[in-house]
C-alpha atoms as a PDB file:
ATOM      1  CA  UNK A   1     -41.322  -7.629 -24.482  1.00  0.00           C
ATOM      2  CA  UNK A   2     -39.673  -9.874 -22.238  1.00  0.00           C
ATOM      3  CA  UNK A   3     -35.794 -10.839 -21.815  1.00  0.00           C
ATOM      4  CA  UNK A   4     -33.577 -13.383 -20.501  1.00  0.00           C
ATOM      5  CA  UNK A   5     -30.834 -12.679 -17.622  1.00  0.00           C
ATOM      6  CA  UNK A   6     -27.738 -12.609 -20.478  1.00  0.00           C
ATOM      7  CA  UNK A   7     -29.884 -10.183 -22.196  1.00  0.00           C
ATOM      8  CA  UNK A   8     -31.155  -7.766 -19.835  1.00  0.00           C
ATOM      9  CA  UNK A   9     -27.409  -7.986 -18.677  1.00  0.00           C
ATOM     10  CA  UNK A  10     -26.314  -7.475 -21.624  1.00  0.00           C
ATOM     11  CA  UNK A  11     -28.720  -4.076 -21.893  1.00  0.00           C
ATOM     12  CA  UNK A  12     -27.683  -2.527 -18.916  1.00  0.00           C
ATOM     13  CA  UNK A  13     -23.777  -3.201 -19.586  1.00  0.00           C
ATOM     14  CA  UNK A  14     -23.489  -5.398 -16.991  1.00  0.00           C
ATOM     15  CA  UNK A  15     -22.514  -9.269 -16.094  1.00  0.00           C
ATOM     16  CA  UNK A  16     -24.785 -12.327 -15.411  1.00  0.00           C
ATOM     17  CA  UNK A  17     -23.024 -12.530 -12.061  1.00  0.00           C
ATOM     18  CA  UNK A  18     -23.759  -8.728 -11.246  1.00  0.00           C
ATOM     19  CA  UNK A  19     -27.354  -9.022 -11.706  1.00  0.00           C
ATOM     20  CA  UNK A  20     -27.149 -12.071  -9.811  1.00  0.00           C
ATOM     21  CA  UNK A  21     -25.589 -10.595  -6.652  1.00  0.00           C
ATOM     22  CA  UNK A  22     -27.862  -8.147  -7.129  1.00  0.00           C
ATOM     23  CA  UNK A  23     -31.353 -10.444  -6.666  1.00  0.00           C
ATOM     24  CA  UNK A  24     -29.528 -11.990  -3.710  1.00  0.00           C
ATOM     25  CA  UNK A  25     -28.731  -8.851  -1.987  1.00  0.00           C
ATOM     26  CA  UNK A  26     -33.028  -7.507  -2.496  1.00  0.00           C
ATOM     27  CA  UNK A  27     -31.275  -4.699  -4.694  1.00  0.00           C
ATOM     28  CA  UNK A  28     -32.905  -6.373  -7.777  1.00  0.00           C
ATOM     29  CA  UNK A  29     -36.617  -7.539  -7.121  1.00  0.00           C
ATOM     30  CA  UNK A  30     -36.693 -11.454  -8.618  1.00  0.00           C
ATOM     31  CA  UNK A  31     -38.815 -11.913 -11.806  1.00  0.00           C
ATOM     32  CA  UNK A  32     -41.575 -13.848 -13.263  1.00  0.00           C
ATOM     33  CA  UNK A  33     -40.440 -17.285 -14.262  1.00  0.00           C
ATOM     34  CA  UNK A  34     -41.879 -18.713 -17.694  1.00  0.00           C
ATOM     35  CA  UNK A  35     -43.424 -21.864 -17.960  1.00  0.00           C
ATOM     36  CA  UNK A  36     -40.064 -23.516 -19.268  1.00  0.00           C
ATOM     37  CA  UNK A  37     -38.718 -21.550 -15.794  1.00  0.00           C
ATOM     38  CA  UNK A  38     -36.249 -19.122 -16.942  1.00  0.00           C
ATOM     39  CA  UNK A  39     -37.006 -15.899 -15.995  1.00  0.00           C
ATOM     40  CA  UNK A  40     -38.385 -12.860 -17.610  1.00  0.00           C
ATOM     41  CA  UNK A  41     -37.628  -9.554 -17.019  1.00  0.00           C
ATOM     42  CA  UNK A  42     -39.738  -6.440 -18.133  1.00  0.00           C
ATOM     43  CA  UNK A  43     -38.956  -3.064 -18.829  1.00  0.00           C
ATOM     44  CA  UNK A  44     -39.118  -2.276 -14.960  1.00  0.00           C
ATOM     45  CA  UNK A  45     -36.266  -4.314 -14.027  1.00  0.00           C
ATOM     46  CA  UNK A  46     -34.292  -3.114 -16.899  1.00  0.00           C
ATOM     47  CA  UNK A  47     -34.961   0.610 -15.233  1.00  0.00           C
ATOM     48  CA  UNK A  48     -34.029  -0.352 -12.057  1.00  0.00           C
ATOM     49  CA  UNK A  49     -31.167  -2.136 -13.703  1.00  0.00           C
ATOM     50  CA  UNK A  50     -29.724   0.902 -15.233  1.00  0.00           C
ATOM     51  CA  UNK A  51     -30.522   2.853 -11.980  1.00  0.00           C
ATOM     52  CA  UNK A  52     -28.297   0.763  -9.683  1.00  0.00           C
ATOM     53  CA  UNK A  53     -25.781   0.719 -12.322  1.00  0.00           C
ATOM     54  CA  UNK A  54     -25.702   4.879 -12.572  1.00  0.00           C
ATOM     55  CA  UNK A  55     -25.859   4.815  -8.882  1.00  0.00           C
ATOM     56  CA  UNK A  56     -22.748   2.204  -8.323  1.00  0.00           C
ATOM     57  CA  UNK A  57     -20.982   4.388 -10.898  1.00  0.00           C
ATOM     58  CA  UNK A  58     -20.954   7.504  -9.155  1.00  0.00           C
ATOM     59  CA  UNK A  59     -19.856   5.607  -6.153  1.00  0.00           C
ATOM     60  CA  UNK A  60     -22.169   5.187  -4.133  1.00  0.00           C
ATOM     61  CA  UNK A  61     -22.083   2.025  -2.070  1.00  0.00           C
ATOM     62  CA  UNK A  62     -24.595  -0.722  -2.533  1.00  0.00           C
ATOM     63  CA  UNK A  63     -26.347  -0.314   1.166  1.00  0.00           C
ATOM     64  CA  UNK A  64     -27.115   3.717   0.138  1.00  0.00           C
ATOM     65  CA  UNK A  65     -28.409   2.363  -3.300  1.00  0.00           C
ATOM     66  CA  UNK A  66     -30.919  -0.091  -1.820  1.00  0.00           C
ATOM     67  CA  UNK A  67     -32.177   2.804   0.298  1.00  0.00           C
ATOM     68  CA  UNK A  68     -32.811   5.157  -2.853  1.00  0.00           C
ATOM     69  CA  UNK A  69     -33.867   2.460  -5.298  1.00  0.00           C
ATOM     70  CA  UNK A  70     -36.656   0.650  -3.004  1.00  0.00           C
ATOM     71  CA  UNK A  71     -38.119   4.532  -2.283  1.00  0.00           C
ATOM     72  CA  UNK A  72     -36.941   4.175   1.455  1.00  0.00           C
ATOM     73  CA  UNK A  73     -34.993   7.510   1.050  1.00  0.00           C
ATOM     74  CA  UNK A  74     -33.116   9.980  -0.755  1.00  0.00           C
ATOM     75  CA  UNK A  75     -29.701  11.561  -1.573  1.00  0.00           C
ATOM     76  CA  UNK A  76     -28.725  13.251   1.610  1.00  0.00           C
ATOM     77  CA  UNK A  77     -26.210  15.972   1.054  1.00  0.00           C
ATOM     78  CA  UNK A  78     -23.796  14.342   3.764  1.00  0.00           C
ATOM     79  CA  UNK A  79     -23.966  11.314   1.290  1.00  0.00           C
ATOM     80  CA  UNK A  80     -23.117  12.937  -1.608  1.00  0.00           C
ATOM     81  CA  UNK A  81     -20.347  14.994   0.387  1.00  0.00           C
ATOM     82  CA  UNK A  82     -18.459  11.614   1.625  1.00  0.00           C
ATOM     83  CA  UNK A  83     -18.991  10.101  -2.042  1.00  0.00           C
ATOM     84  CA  UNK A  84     -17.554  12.882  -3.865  1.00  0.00           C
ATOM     85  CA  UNK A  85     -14.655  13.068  -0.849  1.00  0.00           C
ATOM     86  CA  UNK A  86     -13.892   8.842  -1.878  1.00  0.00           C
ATOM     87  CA  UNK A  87     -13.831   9.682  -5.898  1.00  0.00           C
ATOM     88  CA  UNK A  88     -11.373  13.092  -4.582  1.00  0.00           C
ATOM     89  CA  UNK A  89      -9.022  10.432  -3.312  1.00  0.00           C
ATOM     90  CA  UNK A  90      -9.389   8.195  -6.233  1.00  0.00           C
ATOM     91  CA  UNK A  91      -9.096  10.862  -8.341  1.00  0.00           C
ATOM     92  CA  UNK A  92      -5.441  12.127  -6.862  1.00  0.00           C
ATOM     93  CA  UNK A  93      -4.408   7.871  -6.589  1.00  0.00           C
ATOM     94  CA  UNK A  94      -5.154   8.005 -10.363  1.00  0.00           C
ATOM     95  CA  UNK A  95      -3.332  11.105 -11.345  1.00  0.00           C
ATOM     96  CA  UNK A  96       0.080   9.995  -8.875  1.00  0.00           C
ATOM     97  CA  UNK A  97      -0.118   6.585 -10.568  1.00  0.00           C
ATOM     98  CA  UNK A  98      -0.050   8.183 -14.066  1.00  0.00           C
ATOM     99  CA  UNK A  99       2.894  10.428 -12.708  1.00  0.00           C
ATOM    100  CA  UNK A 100       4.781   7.277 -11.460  1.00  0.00           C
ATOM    101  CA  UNK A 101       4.092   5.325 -14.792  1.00  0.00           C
ATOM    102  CA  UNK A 102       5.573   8.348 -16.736  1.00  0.00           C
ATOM    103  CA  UNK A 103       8.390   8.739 -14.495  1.00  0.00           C
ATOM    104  CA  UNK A 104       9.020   4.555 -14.596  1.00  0.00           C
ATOM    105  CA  UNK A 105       9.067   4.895 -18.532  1.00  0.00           C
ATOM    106  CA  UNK A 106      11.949   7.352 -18.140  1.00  0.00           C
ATOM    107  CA  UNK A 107      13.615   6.138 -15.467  1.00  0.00           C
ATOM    108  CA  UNK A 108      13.156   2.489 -15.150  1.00  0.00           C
ATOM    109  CA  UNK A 109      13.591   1.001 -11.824  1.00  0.00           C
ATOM    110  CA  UNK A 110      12.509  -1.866  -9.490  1.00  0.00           C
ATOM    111  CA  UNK A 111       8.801  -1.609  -8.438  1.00  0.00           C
ATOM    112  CA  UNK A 112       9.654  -2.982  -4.426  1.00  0.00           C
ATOM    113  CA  UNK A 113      10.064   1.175  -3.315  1.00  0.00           C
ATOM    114  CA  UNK A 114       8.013   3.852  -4.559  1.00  0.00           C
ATOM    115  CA  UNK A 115       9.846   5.673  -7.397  1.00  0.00           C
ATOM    116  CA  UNK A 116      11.745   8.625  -5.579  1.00  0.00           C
ATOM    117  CA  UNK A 117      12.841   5.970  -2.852  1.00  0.00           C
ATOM    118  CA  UNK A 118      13.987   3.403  -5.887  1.00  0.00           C
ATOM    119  CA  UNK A 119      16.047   5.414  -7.918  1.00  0.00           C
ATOM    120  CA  UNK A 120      18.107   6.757  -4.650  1.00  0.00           C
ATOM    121  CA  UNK A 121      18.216   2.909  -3.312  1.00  0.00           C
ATOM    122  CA  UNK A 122      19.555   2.457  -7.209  1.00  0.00           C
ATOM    123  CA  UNK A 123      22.148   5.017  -6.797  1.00  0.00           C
ATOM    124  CA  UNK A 124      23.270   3.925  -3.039  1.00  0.00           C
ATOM    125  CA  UNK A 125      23.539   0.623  -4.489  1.00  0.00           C
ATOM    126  CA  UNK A 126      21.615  -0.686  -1.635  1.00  0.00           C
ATOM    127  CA  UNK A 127      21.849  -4.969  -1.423  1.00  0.00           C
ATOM    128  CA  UNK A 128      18.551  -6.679  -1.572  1.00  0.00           C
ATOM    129  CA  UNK A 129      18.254  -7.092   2.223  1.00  0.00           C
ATOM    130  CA  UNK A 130      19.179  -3.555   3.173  1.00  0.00           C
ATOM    131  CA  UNK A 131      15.909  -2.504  -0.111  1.00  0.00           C
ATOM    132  CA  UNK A 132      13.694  -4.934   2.335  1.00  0.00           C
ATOM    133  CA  UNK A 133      14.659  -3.590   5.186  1.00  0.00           C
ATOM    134  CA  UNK A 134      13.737  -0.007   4.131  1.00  0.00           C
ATOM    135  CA  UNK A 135      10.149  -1.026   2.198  1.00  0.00           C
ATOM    136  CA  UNK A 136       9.612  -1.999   5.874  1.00  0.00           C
ATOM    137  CA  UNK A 137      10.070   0.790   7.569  1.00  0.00           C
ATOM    138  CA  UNK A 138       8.934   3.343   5.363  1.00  0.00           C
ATOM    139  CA  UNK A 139       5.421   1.371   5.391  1.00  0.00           C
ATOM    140  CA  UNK A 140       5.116   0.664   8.633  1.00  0.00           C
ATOM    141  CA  UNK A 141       6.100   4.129   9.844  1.00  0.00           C
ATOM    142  CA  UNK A 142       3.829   6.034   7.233  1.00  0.00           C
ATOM    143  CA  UNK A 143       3.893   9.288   5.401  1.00  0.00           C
ATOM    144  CA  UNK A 144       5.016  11.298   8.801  1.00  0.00           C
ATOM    145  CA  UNK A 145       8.588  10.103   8.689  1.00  0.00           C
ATOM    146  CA  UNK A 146       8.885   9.981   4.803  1.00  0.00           C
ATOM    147  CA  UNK A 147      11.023  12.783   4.433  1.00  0.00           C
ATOM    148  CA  UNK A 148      13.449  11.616   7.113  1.00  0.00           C
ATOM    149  CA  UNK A 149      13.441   8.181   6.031  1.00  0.00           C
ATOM    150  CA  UNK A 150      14.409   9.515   2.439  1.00  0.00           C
ATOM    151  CA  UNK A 151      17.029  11.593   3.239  1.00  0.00           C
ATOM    152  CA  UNK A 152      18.517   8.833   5.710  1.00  0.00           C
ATOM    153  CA  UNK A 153      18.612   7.243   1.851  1.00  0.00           C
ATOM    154  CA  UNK A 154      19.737  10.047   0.133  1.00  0.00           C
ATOM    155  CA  UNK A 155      23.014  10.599   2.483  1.00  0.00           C
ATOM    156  CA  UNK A 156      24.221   6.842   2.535  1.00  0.00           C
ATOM    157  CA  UNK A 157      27.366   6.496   0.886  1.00  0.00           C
ATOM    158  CA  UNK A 158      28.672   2.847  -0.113  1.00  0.00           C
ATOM    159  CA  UNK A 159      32.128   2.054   1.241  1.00  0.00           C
ATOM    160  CA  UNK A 160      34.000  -1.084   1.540  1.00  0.00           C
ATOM    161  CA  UNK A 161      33.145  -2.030   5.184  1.00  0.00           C
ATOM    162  CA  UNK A 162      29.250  -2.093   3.671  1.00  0.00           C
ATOM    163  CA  UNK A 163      30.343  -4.418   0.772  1.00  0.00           C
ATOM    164  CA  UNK A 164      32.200  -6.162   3.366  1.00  0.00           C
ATOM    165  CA  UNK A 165      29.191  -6.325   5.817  1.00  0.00           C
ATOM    166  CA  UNK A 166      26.162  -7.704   2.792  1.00  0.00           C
ATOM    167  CA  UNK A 167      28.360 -10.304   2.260  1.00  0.00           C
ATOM    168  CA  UNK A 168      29.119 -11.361   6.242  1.00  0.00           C
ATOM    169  CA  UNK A 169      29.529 -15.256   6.741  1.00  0.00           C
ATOM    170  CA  UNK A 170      26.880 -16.374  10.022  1.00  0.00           C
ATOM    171  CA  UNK A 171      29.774 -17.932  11.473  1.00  0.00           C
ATOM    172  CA  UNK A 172      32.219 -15.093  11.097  1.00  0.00           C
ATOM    173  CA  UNK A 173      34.640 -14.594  14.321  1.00  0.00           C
ATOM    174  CA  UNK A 174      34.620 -11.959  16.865  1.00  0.00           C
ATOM    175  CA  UNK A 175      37.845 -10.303  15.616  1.00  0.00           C
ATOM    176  CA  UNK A 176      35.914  -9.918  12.037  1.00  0.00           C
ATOM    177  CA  UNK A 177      33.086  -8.689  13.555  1.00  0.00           C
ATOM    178  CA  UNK A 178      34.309  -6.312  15.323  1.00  0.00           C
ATOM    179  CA  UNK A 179      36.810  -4.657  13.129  1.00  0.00           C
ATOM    180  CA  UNK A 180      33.650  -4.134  10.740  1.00  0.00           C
ATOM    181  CA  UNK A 181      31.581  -2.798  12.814  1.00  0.00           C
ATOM    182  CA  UNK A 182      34.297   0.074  13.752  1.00  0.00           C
ATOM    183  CA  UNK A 183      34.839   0.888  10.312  1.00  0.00           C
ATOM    184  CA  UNK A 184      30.872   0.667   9.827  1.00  0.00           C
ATOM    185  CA  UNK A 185      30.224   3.208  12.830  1.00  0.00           C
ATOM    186  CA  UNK A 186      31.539   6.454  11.743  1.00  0.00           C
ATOM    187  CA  UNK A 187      29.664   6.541   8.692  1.00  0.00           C
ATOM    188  CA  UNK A 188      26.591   5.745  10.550  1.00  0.00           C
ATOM    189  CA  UNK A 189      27.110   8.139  13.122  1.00  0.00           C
ATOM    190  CA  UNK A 190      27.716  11.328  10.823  1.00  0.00           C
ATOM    191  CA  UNK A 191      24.474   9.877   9.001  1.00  0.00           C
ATOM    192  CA  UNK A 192      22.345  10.149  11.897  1.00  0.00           C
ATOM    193  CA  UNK A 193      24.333  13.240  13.080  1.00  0.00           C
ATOM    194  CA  UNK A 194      22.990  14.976   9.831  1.00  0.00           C
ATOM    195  CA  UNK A 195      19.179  13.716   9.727  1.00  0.00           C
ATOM    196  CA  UNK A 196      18.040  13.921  13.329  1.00  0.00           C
ATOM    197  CA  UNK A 197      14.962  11.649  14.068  1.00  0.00           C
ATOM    198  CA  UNK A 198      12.340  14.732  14.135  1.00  0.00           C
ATOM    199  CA  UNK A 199       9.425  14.155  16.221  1.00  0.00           C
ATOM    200  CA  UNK A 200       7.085  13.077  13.248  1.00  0.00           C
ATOM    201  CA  UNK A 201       9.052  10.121  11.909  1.00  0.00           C
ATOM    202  CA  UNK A 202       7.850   7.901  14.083  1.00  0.00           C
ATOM    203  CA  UNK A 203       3.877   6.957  15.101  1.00  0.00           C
ATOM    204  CA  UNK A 204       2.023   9.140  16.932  1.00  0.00           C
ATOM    205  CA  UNK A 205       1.629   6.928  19.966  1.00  0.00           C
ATOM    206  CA  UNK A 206       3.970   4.611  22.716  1.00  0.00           C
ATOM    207  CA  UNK A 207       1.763   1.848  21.514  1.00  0.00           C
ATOM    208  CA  UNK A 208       2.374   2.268  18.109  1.00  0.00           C
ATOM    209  CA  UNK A 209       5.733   3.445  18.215  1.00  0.00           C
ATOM    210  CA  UNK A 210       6.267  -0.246  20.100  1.00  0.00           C
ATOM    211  CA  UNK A 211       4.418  -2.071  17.230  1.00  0.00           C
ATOM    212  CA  UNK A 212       6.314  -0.229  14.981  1.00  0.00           C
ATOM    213  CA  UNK A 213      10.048  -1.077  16.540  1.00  0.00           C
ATOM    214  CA  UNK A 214       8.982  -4.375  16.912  1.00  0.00           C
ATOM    215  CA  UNK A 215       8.030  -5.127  13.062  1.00  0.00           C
ATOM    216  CA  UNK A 216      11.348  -3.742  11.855  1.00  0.00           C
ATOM    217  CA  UNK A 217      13.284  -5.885  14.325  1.00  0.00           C
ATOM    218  CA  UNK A 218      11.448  -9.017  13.325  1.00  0.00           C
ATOM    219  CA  UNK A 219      12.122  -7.808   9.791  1.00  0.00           C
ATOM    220  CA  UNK A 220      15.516  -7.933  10.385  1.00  0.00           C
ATOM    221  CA  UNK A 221      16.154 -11.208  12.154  1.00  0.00           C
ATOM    222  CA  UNK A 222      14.898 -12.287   8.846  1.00  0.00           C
ATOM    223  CA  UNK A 223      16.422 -10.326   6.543  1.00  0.00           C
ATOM    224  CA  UNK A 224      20.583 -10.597   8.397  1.00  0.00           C
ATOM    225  CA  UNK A 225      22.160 -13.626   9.317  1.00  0.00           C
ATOM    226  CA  UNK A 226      23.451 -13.723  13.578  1.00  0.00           C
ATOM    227  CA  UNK A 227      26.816 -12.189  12.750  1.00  0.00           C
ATOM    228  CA  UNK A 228      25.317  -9.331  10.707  1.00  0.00           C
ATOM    229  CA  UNK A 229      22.861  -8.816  13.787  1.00  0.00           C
ATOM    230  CA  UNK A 230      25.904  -8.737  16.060  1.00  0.00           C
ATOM    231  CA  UNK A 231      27.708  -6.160  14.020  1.00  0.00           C
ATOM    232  CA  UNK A 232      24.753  -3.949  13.892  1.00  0.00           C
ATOM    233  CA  UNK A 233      23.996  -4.014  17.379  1.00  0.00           C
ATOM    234  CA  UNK A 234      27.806  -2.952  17.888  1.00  0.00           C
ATOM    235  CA  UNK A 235      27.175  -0.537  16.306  1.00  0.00           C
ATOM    236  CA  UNK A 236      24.241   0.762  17.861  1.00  0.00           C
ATOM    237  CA  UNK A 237      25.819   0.455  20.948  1.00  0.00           C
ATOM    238  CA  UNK A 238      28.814   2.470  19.835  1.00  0.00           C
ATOM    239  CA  UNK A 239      26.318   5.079  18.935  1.00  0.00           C
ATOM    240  CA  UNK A 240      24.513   4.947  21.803  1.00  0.00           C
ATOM    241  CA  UNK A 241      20.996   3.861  20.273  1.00  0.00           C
ATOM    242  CA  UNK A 242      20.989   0.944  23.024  1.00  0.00           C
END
């Protein structure tokens, strides 16, 4: 018994293109070609079909396969060990995206923050640049400074001088400016005042902490028009960040 590439395909569960990839990377030894020069697999390459197929579903990757299936070695415990750490971690992605699905069905929210982060940038009424602005940071600075990053969220109350600042001509004067950033400063102060940078917010390393200041400023020059810029570094110079 003899069958065609859809069908032995088809057998092992699999896709044309699969079994395909598969001859071209030597995982899948070519067959016999009949005289009309389609090819004809046996009952060996079906076998070794549903081998690699086991083998890709436990997770092991492709290289380790080829070593087991062509008889060039076997399952080291090491192996195993990093496998089963990778399916760990998928594992615990799966399970946290189930959580946030249930928790978007409740509570639905926009998808550009992760859920805890959304609902407080919901409640803060946060404008579309200032959402940016924080996806931004909170990515580029990692899961160290989450916390801080979240309750910098958490504690930012809307007033008038922020309505007043989101919607900030570029050509603005001085005079505005500057009366907005005063009335913009003491709120920001007693914000930073109550959620001190701790020492984990931030990447572990000069270099990185660099890379890391530098990606939120470019994000910003895109994100605020000039006069918004000026106001905020007012204010950071009222604070006494620069």
């Amino acid at each position: 018994m003899t069958w065609s590439t859809r069908e032995i395909a088809q057998l092992a569960g699999t896709t044309l293109r699969t079994v395909r990839h598969y001859h071209e990377i030597g995982l899948l030894p070519e067959p016999e070609r009949m005289s009309n020069g389609y090819k004809s697999y046996r009952t060996d390459h079906l076998v070794r079909l549903l081998e690699i197929r086991r083998l890709a579903r436990i997770g092991l990757p492709l290289s380790t396969i080829a070593t087991v299936v062509q008889g060039a070695g076997d399952l080291d415990s090491s192996t195993l060990d990093a496998v089963e750490a990778d399916l760990a971690a998928t594992i615990q992605q799966l399970q946290q995206a189930q959580k946030e699905i249930a928790q978007l069905r409740r509570t639905p929210v926009k998808t550009d923050l992760p859920f805890a982060a959304a609902v407080a940038a919901q409640e803060a009424e946060l404008s579309a640049a200032d959402r940016s602005l924080y996806a931004v940071i909170t990515q580029v600075a990692g899961d160290r400074g989450m916390s801080h990053w979240d309750s910098i969220l958490r504690g930012f109350a809307r007033t008038l001088a922020f309505d007043e600042f989101d919607v900030l001509r570029a050509d603005a004067d001085e005079q505005t400016r500057q009366s907005l950033a005063e009335r913009m400063t003491p709120h920001t102060t007693e914000l930073l005042a109550q959620n001190p940078l701790p020492d984990d917010a931030l990447p572990p390393s000069i270099r990185e902490q660099s890379a890391f200041a530098q990606t939120v400023i470019d994000a910003m020059i895109d994100l605020y028009n000039p006069a918004q810029l000026d106001v905020i570094a007012r204010i950071w110079r009222a604070i006494g960040i620069v």
